[in-house]
PDB file of N, CA and C in Angstrom:
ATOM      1  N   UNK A   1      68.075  24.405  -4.951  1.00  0.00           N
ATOM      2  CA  UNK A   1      68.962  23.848  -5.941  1.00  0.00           C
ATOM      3  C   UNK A   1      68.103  23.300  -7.075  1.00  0.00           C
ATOM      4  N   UNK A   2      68.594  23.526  -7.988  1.00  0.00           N
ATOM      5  CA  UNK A   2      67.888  23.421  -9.314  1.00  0.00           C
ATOM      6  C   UNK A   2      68.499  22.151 -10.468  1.00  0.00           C
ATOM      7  N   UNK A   3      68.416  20.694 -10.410  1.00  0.00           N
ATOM      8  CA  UNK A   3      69.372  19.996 -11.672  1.00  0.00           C
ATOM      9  C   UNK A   3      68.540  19.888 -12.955  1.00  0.00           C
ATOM     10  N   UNK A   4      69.576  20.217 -13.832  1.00  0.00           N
ATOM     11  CA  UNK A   4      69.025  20.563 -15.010  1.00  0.00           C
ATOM     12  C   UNK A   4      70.037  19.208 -15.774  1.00  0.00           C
ATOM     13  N   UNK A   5      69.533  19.118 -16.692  1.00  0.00           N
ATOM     14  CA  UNK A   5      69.630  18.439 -17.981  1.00  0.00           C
ATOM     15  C   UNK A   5      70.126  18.790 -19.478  1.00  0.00           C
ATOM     16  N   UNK A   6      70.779  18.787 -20.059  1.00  0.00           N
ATOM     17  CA  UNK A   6      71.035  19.039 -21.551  1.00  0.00           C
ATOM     18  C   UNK A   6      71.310  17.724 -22.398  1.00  0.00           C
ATOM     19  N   UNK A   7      70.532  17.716 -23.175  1.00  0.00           N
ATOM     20  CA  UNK A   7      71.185  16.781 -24.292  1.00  0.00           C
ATOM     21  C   UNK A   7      70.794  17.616 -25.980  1.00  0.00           C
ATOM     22  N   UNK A   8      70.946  16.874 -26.669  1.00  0.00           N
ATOM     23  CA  UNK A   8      70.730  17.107 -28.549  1.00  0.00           C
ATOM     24  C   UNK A   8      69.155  16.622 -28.393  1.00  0.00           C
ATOM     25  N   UNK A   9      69.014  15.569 -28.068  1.00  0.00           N
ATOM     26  CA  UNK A   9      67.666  14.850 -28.457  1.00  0.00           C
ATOM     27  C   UNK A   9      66.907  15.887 -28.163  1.00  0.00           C
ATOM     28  N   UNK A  10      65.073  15.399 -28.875  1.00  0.00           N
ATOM     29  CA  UNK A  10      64.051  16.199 -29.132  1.00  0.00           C
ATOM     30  C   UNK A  10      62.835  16.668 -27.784  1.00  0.00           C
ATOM     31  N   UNK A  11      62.439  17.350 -27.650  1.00  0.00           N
ATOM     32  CA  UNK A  11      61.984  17.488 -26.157  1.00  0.00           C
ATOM     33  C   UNK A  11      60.682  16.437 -26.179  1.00  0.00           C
ATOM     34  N   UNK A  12      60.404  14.952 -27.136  1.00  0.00           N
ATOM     35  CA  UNK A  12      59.440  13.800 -26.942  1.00  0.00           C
ATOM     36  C   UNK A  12      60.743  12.820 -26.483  1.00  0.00           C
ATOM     37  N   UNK A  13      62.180  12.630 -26.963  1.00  0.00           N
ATOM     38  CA  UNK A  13      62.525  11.955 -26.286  1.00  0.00           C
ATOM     39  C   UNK A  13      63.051  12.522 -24.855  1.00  0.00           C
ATOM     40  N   UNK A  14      63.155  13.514 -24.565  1.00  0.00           N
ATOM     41  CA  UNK A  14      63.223  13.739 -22.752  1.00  0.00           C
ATOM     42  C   UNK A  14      61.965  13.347 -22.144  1.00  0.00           C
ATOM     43  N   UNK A  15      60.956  13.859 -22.657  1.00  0.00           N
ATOM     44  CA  UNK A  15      59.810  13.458 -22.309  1.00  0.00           C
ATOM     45  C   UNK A  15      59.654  11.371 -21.995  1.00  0.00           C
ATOM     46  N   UNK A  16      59.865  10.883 -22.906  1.00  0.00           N
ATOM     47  CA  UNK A  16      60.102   9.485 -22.358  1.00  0.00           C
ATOM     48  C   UNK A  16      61.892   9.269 -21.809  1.00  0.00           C
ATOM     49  N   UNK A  17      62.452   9.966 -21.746  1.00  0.00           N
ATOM     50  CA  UNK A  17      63.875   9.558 -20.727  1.00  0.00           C
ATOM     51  C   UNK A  17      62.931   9.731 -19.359  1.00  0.00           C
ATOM     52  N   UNK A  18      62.721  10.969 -19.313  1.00  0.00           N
ATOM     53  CA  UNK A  18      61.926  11.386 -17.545  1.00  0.00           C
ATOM     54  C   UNK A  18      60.769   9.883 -16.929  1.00  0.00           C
ATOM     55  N   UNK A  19      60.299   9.655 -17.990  1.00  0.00           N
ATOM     56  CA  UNK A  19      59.331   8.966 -17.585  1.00  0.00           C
ATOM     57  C   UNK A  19      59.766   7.607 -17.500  1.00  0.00           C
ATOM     58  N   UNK A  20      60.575   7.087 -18.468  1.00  0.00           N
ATOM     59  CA  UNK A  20      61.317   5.758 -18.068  1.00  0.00           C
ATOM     60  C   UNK A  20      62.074   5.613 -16.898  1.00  0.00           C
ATOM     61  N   UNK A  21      62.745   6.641 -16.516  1.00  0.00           N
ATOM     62  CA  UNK A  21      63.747   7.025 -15.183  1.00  0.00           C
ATOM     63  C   UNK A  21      62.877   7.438 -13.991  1.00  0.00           C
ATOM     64  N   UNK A  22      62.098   8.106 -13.772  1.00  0.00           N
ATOM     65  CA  UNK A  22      61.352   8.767 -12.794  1.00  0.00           C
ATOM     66  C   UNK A  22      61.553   9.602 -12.352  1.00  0.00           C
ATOM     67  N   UNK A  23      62.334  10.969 -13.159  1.00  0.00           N
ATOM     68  CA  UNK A  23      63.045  11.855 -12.668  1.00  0.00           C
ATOM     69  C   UNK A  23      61.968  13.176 -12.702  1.00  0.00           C
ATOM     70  N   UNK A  24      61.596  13.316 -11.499  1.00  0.00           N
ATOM     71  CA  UNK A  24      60.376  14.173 -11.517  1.00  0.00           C
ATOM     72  C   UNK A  24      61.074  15.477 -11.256  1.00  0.00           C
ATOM     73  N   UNK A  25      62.090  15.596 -10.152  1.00  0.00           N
ATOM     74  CA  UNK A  25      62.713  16.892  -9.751  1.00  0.00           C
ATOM     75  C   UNK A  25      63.707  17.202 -11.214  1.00  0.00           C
ATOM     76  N   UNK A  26      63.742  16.642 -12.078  1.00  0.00           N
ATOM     77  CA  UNK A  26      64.856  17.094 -13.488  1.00  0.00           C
ATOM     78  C   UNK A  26      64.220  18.194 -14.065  1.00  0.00           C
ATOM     79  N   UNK A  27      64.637  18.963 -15.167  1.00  0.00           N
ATOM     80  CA  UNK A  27      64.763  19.600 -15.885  1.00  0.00           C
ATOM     81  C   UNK A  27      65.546  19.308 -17.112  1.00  0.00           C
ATOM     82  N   UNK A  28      64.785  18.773 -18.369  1.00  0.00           N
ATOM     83  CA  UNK A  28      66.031  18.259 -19.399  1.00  0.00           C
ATOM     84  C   UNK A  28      65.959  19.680 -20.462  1.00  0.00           C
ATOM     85  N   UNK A  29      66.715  20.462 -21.022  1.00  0.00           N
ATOM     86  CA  UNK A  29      66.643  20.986 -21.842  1.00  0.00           C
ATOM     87  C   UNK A  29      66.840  20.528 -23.239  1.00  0.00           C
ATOM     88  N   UNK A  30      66.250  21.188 -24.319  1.00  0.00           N
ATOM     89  CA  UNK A  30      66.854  20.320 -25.689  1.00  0.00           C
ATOM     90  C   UNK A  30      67.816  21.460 -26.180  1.00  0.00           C
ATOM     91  N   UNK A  31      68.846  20.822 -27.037  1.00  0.00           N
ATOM     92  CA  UNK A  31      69.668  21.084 -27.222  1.00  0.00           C
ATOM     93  C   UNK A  31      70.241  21.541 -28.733  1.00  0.00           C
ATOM     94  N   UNK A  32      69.057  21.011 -29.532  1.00  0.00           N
ATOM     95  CA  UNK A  32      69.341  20.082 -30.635  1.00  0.00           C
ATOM     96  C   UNK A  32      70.344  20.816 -32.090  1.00  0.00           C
ATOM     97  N   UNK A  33      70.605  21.888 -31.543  1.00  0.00           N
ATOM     98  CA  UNK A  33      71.771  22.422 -32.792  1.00  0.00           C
ATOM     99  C   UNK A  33      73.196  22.176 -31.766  1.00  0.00           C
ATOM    100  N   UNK A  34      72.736  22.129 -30.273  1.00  0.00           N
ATOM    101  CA  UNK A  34      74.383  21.663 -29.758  1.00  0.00           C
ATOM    102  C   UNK A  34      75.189  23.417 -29.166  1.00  0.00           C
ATOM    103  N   UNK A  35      74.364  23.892 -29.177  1.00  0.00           N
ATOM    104  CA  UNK A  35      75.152  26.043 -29.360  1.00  0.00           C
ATOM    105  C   UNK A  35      75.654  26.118 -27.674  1.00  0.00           C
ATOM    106  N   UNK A  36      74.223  25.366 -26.935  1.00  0.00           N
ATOM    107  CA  UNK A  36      75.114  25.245 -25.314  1.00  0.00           C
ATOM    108  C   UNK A  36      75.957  24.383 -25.439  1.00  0.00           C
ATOM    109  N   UNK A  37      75.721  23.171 -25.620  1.00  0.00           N
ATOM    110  CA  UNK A  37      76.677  22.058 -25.781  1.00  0.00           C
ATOM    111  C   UNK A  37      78.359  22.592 -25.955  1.00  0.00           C
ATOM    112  N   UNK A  38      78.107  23.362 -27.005  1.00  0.00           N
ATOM    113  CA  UNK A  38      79.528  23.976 -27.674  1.00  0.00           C
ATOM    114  C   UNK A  38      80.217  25.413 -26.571  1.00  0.00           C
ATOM    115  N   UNK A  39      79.398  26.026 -26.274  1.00  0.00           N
ATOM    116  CA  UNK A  39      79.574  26.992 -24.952  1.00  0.00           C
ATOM    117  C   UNK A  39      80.489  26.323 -23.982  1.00  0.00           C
ATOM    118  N   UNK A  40      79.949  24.961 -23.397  1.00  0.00           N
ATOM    119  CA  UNK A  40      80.397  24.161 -22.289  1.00  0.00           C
ATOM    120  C   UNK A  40      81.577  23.107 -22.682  1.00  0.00           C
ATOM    121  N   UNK A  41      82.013  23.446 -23.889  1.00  0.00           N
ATOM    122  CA  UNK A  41      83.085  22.234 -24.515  1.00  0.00           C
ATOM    123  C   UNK A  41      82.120  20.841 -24.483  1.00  0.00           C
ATOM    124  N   UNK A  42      81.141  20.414 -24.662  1.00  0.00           N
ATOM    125  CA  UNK A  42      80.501  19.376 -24.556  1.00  0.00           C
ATOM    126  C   UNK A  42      80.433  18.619 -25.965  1.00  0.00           C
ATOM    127  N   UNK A  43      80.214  19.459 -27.019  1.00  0.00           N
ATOM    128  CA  UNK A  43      79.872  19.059 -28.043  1.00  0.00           C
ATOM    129  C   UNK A  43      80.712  18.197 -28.606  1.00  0.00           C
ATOM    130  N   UNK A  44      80.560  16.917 -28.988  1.00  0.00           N
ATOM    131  CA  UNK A  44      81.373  16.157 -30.317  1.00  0.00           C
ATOM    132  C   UNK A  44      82.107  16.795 -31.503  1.00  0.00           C
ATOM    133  N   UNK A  45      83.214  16.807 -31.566  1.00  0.00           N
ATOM    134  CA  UNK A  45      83.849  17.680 -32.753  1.00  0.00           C
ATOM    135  C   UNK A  45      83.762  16.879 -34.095  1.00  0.00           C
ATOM    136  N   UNK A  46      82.762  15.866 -33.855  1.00  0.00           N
ATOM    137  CA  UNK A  46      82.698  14.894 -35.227  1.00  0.00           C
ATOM    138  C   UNK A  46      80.761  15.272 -35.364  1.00  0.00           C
ATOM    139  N   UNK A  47      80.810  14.625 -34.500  1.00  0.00           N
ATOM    140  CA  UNK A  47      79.014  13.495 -34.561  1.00  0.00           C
ATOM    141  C   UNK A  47      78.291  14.668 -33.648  1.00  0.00           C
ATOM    142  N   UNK A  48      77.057  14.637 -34.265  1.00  0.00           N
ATOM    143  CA  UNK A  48      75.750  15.436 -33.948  1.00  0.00           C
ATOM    144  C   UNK A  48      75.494  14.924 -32.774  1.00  0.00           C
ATOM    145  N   UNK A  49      76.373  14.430 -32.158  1.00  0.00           N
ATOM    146  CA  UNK A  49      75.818  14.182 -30.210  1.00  0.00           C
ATOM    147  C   UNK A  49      76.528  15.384 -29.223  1.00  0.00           C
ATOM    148  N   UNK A  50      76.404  15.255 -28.092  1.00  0.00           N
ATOM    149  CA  UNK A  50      77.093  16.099 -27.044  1.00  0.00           C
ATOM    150  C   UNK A  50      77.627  14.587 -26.488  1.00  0.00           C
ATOM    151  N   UNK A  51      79.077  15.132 -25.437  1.00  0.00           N
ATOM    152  CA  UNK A  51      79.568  14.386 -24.491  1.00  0.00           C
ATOM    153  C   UNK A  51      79.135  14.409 -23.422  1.00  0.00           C
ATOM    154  N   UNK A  52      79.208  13.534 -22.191  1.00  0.00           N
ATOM    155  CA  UNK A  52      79.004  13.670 -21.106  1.00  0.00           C
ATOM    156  C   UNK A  52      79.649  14.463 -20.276  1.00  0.00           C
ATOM    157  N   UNK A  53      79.257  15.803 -19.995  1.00  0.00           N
ATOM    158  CA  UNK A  53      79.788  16.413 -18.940  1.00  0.00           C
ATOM    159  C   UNK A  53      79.178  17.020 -17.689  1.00  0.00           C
ATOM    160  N   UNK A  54      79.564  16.425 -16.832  1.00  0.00           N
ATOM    161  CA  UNK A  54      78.750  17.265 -15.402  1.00  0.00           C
ATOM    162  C   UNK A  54      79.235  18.393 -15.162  1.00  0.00           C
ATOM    163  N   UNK A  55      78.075  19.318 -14.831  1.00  0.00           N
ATOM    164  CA  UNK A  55      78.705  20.677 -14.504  1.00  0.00           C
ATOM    165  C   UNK A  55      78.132  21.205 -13.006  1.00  0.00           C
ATOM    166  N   UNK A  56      78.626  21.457 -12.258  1.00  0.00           N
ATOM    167  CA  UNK A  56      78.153  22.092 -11.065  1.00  0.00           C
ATOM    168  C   UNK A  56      78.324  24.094 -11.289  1.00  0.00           C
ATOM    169  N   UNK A  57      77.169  24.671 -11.254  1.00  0.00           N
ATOM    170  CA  UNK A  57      77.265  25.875 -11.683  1.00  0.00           C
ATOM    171  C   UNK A  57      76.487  26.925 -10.145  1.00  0.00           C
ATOM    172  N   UNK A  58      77.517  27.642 -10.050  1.00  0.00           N
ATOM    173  CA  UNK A  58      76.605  28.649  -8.478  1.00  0.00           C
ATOM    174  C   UNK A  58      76.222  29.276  -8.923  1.00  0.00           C
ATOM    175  N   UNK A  59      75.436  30.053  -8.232  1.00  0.00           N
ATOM    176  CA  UNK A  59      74.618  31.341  -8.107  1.00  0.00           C
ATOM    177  C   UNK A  59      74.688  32.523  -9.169  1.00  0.00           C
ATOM    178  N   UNK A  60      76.082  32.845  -9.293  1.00  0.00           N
ATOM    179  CA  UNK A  60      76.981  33.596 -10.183  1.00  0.00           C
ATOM    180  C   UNK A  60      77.201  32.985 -11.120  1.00  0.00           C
ATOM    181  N   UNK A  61      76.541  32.319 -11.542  1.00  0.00           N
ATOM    182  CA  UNK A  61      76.825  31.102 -12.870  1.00  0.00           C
ATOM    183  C   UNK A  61      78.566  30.805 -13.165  1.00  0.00           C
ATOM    184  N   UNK A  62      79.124  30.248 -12.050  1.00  0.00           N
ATOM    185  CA  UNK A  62      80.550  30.589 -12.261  1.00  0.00           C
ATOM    186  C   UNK A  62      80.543  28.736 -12.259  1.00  0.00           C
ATOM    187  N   UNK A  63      81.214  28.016 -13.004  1.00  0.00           N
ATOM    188  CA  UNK A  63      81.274  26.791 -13.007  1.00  0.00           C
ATOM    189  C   UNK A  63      82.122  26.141 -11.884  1.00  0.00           C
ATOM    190  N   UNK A  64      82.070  25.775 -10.613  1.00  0.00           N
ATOM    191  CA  UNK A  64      82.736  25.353  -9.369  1.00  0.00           C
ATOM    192  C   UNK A  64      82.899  23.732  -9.847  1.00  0.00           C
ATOM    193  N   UNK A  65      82.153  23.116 -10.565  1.00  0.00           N
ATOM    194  CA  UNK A  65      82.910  21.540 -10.843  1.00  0.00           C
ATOM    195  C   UNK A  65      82.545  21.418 -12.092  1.00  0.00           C
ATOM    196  N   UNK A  66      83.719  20.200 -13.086  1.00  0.00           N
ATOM    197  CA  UNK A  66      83.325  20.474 -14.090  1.00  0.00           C
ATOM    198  C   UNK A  66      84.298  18.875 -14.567  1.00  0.00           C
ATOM    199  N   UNK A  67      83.779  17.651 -14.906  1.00  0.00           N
ATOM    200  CA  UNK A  67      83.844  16.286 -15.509  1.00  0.00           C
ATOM    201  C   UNK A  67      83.458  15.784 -16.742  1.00  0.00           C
ATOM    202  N   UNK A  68      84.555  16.083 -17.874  1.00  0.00           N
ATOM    203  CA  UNK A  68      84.181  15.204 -18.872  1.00  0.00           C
ATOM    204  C   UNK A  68      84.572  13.893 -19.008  1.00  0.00           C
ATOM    205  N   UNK A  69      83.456  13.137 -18.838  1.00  0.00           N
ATOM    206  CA  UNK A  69      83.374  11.528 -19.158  1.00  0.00           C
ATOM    207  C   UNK A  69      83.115  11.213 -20.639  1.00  0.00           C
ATOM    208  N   UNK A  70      83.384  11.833 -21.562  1.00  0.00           N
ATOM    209  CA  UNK A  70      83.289  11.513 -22.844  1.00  0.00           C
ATOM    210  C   UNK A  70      81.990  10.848 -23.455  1.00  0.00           C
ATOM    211  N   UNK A  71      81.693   9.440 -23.336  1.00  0.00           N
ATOM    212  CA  UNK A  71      80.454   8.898 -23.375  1.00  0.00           C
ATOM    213  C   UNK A  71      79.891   7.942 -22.076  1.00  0.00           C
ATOM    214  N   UNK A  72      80.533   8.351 -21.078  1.00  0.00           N
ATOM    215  CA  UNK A  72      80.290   7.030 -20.192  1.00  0.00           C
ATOM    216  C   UNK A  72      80.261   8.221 -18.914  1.00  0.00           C
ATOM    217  N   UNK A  73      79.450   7.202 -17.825  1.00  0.00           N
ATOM    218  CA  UNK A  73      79.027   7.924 -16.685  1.00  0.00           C
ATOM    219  C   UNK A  73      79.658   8.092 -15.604  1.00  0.00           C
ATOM    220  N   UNK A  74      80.141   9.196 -14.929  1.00  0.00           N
ATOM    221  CA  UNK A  74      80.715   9.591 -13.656  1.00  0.00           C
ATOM    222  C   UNK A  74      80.364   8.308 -12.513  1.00  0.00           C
ATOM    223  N   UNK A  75      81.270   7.961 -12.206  1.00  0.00           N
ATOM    224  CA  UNK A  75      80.982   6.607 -11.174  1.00  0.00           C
ATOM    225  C   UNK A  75      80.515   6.870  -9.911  1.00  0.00           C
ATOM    226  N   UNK A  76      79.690   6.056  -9.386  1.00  0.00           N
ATOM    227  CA  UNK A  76      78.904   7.004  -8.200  1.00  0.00           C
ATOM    228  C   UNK A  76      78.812   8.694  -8.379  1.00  0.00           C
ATOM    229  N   UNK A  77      77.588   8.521  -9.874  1.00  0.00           N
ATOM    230  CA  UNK A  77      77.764  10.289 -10.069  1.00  0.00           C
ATOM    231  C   UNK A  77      76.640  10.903  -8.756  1.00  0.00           C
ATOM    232  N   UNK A  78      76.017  10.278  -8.135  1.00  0.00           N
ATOM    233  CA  UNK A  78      75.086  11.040  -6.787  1.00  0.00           C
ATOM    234  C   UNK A  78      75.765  11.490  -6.178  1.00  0.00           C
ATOM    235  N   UNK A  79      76.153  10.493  -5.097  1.00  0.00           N
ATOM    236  CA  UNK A  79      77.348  11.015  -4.420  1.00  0.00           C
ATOM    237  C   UNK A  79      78.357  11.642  -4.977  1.00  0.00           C
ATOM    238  N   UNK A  80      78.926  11.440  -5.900  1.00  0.00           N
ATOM    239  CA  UNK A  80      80.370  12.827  -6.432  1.00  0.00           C
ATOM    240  C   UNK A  80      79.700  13.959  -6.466  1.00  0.00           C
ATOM    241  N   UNK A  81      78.597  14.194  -7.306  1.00  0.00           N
ATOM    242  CA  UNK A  81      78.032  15.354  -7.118  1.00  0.00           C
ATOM    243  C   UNK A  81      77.712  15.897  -5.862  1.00  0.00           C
ATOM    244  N   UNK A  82      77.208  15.442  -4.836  1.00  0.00           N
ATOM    245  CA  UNK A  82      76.606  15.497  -3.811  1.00  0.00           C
ATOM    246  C   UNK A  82      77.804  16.407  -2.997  1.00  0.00           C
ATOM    247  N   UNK A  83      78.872  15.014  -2.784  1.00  0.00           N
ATOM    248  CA  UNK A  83      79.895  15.718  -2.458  1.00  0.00           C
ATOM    249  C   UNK A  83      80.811  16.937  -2.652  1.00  0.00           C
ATOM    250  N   UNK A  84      80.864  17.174  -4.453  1.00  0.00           N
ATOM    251  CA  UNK A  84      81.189  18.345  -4.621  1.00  0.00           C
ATOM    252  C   UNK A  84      80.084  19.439  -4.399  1.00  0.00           C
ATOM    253  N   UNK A  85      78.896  19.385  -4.400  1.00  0.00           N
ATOM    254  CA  UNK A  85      77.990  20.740  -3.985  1.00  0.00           C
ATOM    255  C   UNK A  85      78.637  20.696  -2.243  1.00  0.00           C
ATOM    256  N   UNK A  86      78.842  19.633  -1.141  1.00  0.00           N
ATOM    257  CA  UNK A  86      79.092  19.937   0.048  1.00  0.00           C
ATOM    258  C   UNK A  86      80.274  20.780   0.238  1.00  0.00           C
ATOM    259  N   UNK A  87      80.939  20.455  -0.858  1.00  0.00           N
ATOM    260  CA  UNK A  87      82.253  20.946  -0.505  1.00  0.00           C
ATOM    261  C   UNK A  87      82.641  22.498  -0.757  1.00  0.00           C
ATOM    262  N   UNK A  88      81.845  22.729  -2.003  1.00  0.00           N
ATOM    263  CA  UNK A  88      81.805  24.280  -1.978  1.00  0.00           C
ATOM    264  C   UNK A  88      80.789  25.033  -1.313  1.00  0.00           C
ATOM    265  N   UNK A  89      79.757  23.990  -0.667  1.00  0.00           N
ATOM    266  CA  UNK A  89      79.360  25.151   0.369  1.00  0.00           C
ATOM    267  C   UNK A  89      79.565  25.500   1.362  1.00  0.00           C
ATOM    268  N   UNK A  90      80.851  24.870   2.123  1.00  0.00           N
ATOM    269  CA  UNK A  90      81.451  24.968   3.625  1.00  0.00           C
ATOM    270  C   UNK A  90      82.777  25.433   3.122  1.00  0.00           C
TER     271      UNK A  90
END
């Protein structure tokens, strides 16, 4: 399993998100014209940011979970996630 990352910001600020957080197993991609962002409905239809959306994506790149929190974070997002990868794999 592979978690990846997207935001707008520049690949020096992922570079200090990772390192302030300690997220060694991440992957942040940059984003910064927003073209995935906009693929995934993520993008702000105003402001040069993306929204928060979790995406759980299989094998087949077929999207099996999919949460927009607008600007704010999935509550117990470990576990929700966690739980939704258990759930589509049984």
């Amino acid at each position: 399993m592979k978690i990846l990352g997207l935001s707008r910001d520049g690949a020096e600020s992922h570079r200090k998100f990772i390192a302030e957080h300690g997220l060694k197993d991440m992957t942040l991609l940059v984003d910064e014209k927003g073209k995935v962002a906009k693929l995934y409905d993520a993008d702000h239809f105003l402001l040069p940011v993306s929204k928060r959306v979790y995406l759980i994506v299989d094998q087949k790149m077929n999207v099996i979970y999919r949460k927009d929190m607008g600007f704010g974070l999935l509550p117990d997002q470990t576990q929700t996630l966690l739980g939704e990868i258990d759930r589509h794999l049984h």
